[in-house]
C-alpha atoms as a PDB file:
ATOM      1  CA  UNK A   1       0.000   0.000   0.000  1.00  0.00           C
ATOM      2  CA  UNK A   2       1.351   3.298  -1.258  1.00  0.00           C
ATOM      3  CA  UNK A   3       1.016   6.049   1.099  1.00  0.00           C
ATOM      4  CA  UNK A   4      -0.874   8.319  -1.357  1.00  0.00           C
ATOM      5  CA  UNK A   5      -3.548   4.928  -0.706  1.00  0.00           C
ATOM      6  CA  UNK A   6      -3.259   4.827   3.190  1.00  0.00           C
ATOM      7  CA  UNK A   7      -3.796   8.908   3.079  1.00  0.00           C
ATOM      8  CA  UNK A   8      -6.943   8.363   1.015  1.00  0.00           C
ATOM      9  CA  UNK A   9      -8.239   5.658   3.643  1.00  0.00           C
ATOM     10  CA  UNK A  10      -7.969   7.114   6.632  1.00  0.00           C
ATOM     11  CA  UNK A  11     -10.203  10.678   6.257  1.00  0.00           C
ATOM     12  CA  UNK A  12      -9.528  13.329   8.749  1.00  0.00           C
ATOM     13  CA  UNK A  13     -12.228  13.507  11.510  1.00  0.00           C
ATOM     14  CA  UNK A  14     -12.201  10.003  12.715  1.00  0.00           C
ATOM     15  CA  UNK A  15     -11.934   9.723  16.541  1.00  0.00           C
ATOM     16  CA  UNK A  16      -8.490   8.741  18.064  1.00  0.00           C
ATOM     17  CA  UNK A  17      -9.463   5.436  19.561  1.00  0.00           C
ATOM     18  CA  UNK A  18     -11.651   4.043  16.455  1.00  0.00           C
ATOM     19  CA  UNK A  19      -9.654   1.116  13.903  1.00  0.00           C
ATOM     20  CA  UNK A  20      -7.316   3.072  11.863  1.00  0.00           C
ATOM     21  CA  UNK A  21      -7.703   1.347   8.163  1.00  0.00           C
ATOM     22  CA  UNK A  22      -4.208   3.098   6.874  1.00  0.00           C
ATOM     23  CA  UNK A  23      -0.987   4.913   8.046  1.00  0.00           C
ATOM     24  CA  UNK A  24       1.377   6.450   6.928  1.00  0.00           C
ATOM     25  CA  UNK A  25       5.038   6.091   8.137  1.00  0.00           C
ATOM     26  CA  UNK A  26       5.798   8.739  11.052  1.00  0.00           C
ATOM     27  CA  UNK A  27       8.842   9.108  13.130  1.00  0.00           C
ATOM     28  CA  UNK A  28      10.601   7.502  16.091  1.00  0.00           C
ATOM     29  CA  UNK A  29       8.520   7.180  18.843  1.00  0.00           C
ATOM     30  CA  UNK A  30      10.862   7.034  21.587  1.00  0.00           C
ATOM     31  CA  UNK A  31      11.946  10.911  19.781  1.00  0.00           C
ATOM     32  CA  UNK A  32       7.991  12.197  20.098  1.00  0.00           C
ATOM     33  CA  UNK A  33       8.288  10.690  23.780  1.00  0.00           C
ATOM     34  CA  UNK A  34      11.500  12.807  24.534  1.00  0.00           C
ATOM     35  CA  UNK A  35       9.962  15.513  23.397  1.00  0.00           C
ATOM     36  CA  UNK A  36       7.087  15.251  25.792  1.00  0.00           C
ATOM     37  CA  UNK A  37       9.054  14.567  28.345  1.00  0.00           C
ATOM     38  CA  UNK A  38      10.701  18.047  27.650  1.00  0.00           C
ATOM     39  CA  UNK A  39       7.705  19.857  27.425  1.00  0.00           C
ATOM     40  CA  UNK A  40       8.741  23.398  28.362  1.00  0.00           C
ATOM     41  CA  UNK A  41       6.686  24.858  31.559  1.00  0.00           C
ATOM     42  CA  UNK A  42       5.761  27.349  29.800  1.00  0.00           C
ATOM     43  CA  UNK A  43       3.532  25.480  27.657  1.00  0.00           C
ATOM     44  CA  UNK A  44       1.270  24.146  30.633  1.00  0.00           C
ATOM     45  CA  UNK A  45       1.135  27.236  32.074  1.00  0.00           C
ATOM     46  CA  UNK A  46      -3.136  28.142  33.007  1.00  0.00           C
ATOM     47  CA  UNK A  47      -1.670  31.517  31.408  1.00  0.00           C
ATOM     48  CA  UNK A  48      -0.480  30.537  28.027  1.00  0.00           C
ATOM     49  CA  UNK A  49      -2.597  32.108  24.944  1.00  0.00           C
ATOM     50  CA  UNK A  50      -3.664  28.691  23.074  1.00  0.00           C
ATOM     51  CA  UNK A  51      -4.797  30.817  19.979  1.00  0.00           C
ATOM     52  CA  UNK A  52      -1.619  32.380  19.770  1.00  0.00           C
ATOM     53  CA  UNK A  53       0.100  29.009  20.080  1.00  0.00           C
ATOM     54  CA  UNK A  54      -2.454  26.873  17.563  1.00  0.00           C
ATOM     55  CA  UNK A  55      -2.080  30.076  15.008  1.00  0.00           C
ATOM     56  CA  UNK A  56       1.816  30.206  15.530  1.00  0.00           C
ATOM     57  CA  UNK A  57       1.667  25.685  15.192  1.00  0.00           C
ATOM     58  CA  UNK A  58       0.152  25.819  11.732  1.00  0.00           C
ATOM     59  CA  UNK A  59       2.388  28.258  10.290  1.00  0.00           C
ATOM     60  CA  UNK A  60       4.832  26.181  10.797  1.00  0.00           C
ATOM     61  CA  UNK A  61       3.409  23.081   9.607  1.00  0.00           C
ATOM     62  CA  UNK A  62       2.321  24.650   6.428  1.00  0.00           C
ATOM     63  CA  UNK A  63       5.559  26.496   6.495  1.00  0.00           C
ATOM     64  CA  UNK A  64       3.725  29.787   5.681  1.00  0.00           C
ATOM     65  CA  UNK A  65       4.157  33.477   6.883  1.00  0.00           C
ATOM     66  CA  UNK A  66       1.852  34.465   9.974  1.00  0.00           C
ATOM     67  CA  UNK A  67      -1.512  35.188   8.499  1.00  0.00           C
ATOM     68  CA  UNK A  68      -1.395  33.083   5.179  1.00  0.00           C
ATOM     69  CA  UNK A  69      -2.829  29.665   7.014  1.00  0.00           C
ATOM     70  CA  UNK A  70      -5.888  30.362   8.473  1.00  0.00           C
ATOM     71  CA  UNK A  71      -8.332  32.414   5.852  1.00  0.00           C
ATOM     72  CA  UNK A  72      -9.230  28.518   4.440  1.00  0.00           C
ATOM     73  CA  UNK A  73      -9.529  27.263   7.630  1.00  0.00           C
ATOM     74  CA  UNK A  74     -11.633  29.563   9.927  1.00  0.00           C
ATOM     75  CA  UNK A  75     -14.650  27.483  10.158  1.00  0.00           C
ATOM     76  CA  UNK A  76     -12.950  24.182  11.255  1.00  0.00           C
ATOM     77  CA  UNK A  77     -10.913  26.659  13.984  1.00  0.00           C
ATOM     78  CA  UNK A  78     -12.146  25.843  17.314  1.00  0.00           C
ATOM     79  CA  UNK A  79     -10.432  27.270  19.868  1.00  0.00           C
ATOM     80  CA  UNK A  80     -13.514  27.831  22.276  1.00  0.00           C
ATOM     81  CA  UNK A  81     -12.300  25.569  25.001  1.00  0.00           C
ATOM     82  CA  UNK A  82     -12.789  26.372  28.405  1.00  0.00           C
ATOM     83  CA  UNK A  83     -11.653  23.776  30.655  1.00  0.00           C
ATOM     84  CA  UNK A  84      -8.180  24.334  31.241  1.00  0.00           C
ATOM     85  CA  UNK A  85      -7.012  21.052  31.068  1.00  0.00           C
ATOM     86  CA  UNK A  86      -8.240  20.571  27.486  1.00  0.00           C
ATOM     87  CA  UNK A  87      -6.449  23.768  26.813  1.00  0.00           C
ATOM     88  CA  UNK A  88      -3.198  23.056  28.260  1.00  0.00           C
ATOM     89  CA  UNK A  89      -3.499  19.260  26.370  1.00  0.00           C
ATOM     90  CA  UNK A  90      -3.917  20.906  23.276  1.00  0.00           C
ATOM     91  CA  UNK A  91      -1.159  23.260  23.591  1.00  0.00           C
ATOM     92  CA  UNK A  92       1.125  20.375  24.596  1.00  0.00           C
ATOM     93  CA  UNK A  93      -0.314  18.605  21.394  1.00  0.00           C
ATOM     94  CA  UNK A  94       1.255  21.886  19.261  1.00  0.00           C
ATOM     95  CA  UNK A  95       4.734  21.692  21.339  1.00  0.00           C
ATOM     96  CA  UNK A  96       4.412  17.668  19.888  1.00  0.00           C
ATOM     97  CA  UNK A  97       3.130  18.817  16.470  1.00  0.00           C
ATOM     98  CA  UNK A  98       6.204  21.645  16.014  1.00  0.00           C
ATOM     99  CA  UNK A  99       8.892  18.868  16.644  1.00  0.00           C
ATOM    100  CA  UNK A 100      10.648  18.605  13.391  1.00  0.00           C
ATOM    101  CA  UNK A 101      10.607  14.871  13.014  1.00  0.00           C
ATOM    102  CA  UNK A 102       7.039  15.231  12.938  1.00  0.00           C
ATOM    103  CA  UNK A 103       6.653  18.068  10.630  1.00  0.00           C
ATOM    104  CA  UNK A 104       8.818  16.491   8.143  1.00  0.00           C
ATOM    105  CA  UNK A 105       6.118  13.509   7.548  1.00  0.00           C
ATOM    106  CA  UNK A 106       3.069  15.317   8.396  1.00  0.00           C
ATOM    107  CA  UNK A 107       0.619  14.005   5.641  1.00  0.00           C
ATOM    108  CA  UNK A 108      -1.865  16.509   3.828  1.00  0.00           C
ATOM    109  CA  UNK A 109      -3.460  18.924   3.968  1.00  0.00           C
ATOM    110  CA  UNK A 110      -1.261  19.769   7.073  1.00  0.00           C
ATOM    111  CA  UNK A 111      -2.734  22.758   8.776  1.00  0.00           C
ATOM    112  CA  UNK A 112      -6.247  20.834   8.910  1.00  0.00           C
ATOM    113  CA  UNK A 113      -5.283  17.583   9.967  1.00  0.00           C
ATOM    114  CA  UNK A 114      -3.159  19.475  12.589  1.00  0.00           C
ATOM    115  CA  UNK A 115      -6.283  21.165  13.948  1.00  0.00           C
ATOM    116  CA  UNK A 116      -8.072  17.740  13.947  1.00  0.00           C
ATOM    117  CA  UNK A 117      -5.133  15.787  16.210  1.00  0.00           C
ATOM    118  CA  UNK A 118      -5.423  19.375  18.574  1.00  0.00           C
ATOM    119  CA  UNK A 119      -9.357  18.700  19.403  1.00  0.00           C
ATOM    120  CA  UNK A 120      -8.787  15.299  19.561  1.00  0.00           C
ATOM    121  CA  UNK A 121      -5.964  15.191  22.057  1.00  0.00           C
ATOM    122  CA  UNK A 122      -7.808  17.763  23.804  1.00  0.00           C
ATOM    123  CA  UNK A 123     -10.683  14.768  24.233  1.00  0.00           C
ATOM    124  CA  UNK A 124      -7.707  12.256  25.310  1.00  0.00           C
ATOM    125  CA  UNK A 125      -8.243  13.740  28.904  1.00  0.00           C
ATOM    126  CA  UNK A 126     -11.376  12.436  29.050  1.00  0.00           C
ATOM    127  CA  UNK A 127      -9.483   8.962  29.485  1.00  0.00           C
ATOM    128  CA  UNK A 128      -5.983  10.168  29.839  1.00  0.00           C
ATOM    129  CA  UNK A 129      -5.780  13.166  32.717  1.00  0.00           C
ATOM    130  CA  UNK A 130      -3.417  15.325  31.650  1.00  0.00           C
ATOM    131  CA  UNK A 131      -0.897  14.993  34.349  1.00  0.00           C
ATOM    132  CA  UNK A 132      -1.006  11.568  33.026  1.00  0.00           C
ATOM    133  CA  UNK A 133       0.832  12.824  29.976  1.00  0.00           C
ATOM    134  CA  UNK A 134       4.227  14.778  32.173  1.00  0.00           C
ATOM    135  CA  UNK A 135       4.403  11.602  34.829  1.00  0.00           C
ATOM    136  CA  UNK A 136       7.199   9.174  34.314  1.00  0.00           C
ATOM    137  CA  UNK A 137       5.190   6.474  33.485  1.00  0.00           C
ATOM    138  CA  UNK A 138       6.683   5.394  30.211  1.00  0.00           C
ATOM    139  CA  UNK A 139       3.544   3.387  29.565  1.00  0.00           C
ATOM    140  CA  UNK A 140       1.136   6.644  29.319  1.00  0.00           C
ATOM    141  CA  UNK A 141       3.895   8.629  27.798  1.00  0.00           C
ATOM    142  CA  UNK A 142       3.599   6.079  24.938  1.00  0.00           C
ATOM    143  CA  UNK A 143       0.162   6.061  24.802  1.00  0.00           C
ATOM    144  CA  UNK A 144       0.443  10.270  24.163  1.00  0.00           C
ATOM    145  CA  UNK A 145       2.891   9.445  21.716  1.00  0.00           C
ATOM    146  CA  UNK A 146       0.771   6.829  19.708  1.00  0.00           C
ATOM    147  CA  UNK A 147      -2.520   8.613  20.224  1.00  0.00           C
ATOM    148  CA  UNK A 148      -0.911  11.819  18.252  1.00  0.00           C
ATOM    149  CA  UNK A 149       0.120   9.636  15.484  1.00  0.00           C
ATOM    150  CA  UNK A 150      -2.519   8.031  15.046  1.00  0.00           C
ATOM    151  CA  UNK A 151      -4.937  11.420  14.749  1.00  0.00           C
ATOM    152  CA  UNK A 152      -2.457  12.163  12.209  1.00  0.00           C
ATOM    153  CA  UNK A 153      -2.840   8.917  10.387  1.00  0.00           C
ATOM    154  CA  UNK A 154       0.771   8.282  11.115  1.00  0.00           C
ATOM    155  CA  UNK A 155       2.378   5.255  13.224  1.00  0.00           C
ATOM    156  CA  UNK A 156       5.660   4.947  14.913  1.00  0.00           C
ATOM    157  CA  UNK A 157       8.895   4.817  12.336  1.00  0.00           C
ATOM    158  CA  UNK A 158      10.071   0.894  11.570  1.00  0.00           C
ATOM    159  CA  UNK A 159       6.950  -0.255  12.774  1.00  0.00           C
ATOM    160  CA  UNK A 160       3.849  -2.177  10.124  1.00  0.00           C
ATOM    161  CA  UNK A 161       0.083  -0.144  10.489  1.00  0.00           C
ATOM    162  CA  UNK A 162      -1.086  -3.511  12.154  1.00  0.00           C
ATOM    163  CA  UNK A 163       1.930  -3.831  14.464  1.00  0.00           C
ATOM    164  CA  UNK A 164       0.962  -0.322  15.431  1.00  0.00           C
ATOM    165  CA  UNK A 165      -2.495  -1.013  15.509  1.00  0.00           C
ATOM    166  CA  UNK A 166      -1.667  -4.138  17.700  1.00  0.00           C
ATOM    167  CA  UNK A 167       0.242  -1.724  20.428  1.00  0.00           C
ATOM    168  CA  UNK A 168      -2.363   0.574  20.576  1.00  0.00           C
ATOM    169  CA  UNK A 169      -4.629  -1.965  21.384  1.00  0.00           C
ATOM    170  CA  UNK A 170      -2.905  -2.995  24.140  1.00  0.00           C
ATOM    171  CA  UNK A 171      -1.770   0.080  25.351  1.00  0.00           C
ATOM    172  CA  UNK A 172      -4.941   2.246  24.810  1.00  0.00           C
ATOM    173  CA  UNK A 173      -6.551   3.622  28.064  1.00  0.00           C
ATOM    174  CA  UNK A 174     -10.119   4.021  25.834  1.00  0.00           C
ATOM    175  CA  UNK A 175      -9.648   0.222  24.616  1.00  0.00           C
ATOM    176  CA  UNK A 176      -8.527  -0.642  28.581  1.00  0.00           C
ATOM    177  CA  UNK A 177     -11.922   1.227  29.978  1.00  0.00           C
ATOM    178  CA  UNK A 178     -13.772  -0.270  27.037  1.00  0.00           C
ATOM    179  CA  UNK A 179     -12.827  -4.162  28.029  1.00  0.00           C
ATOM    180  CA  UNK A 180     -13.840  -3.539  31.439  1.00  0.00           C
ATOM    181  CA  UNK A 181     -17.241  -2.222  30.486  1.00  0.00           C
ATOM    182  CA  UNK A 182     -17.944  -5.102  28.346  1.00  0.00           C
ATOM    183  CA  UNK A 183     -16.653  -7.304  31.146  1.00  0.00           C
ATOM    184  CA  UNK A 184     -18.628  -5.673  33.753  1.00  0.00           C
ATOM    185  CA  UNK A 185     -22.021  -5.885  31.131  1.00  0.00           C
ATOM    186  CA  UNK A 186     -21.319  -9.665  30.665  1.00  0.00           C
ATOM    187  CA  UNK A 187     -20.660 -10.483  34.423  1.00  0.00           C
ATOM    188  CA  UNK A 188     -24.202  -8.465  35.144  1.00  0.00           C
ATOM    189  CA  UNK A 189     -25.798 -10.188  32.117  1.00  0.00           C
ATOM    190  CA  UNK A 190     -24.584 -14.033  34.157  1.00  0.00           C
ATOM    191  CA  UNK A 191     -25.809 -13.195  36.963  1.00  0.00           C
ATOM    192  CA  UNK A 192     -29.222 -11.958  35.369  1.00  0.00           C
ATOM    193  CA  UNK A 193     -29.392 -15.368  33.869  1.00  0.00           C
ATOM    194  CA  UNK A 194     -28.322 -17.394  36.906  1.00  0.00           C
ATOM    195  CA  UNK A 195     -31.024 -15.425  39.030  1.00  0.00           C
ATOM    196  CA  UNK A 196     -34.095 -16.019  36.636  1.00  0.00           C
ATOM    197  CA  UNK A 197     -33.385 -19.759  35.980  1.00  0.00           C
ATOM    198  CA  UNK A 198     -33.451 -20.167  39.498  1.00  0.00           C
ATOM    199  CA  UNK A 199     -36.354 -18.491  40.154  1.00  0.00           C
ATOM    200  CA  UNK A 200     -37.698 -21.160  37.304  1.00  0.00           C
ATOM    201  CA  UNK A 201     -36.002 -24.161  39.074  1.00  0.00           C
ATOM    202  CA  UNK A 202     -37.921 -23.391  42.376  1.00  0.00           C
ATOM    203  CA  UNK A 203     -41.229 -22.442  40.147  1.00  0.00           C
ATOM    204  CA  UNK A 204     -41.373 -25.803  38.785  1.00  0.00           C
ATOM    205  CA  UNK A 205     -40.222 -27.844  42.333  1.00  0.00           C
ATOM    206  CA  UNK A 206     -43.320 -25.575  43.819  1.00  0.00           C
ATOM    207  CA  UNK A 207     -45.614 -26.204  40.833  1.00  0.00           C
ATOM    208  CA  UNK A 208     -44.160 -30.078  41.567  1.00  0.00           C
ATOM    209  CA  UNK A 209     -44.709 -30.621  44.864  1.00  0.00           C
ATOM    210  CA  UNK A 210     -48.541 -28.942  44.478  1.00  0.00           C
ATOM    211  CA  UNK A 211     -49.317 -32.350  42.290  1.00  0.00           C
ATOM    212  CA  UNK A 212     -48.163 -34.463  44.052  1.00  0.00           C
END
């Protein structure tokens, strides 16, 4: 599969967690984690401007002067968020989006996609606090990593898309929560079941014992 192919399969607006059907090759991913690691403070500061930062991220990205990006763009610009750990998530997702390694392989059209991985990763949170993402658990720090590439269509460099898709799987917080749901559902279903064919069993030895 060319990459031209994997870009065409894998439309921008599909959530973070859901199958990925393509990818493209990204870079390393222990790079992207060293880069998180080195988030600057000043990027989860409650002060920073996250339009400034999102406005100043896709300039680079689409290696344009201030101003030229965004008159395309306006009406998928959402930078309306309020809670301030979505903000601060998304303007760690820029610091990750700026890194060169990533810029370098960033699949088209660049500014837009970049805008998509910033909401999304702003949603991570929902699964994946946020001080989650600066611990030094190498496990979530990976997780960060992947979930990036993957809202870029992208997977780690020297990896296959399924080996990729294999160690998200197994990594993924959402896919983690969603197991135990679907455990928890089946263990309630059981015990539904259990509970109703023994309220037959003793129906029947009452209904028995009546005739005799």
């Amino acid at each position: 599969m060319t990459d031209e192919t994997a870009r065409g399969n894998d439309p921008i607006g599909s959530t973070v967690w859901e199958p990925r059907r393509a990818s493209s090759p990204g870079p390393e991913l222990g790079a992207l984690m060293a880069r998180l690691r080195a988030t600057p403070p000043a990027i989860v500061d409650e002060d920073v401007v996250l339009e400034a930062l999102v406005h100043d991220t896709l300039d680079l990205v689409e290696e344009r002067g201030p101003g030229d990006v965004l008159g395309h763009l306006d009406d998928r610009v959402d930078l309306t968020l309020k809670d301030v750990p979505a903000r601060l998530a998304a303007a760690v997702t820029c610091w990750l989006l700026t890194a060169p390694e990533v810029v370098a392989v960033l699949p088209a059209p660049r500014a837009a996609r970049s805008l998509d991985a910033i909401r999304r990763m702003a949603e991570l949170i929902a699964v994946l606090p946020l001080r989650s993402w600066l611990s030094d658990d190498e496990d979530r720090q990976e997780e960060v990593a992947r979930a990036l590439l993957r809202a870029l269509a992208l997977r780690p460099s020297g990896e296959t898309h399924e080996l990729a898709e294999d160690r998200w799987t197994s990594i993924s917080s959402t896919t983690r929560r969603e197991a135990l749901r679907l455990a928890a559902q089946h263990q309630a279903w059981a015990e539904e079941l259990a509970r109703r064919l023994s309220e037959e069993k003793a129906r029947e030895a009452a209904a028995q014992y009546t005739h005799v």
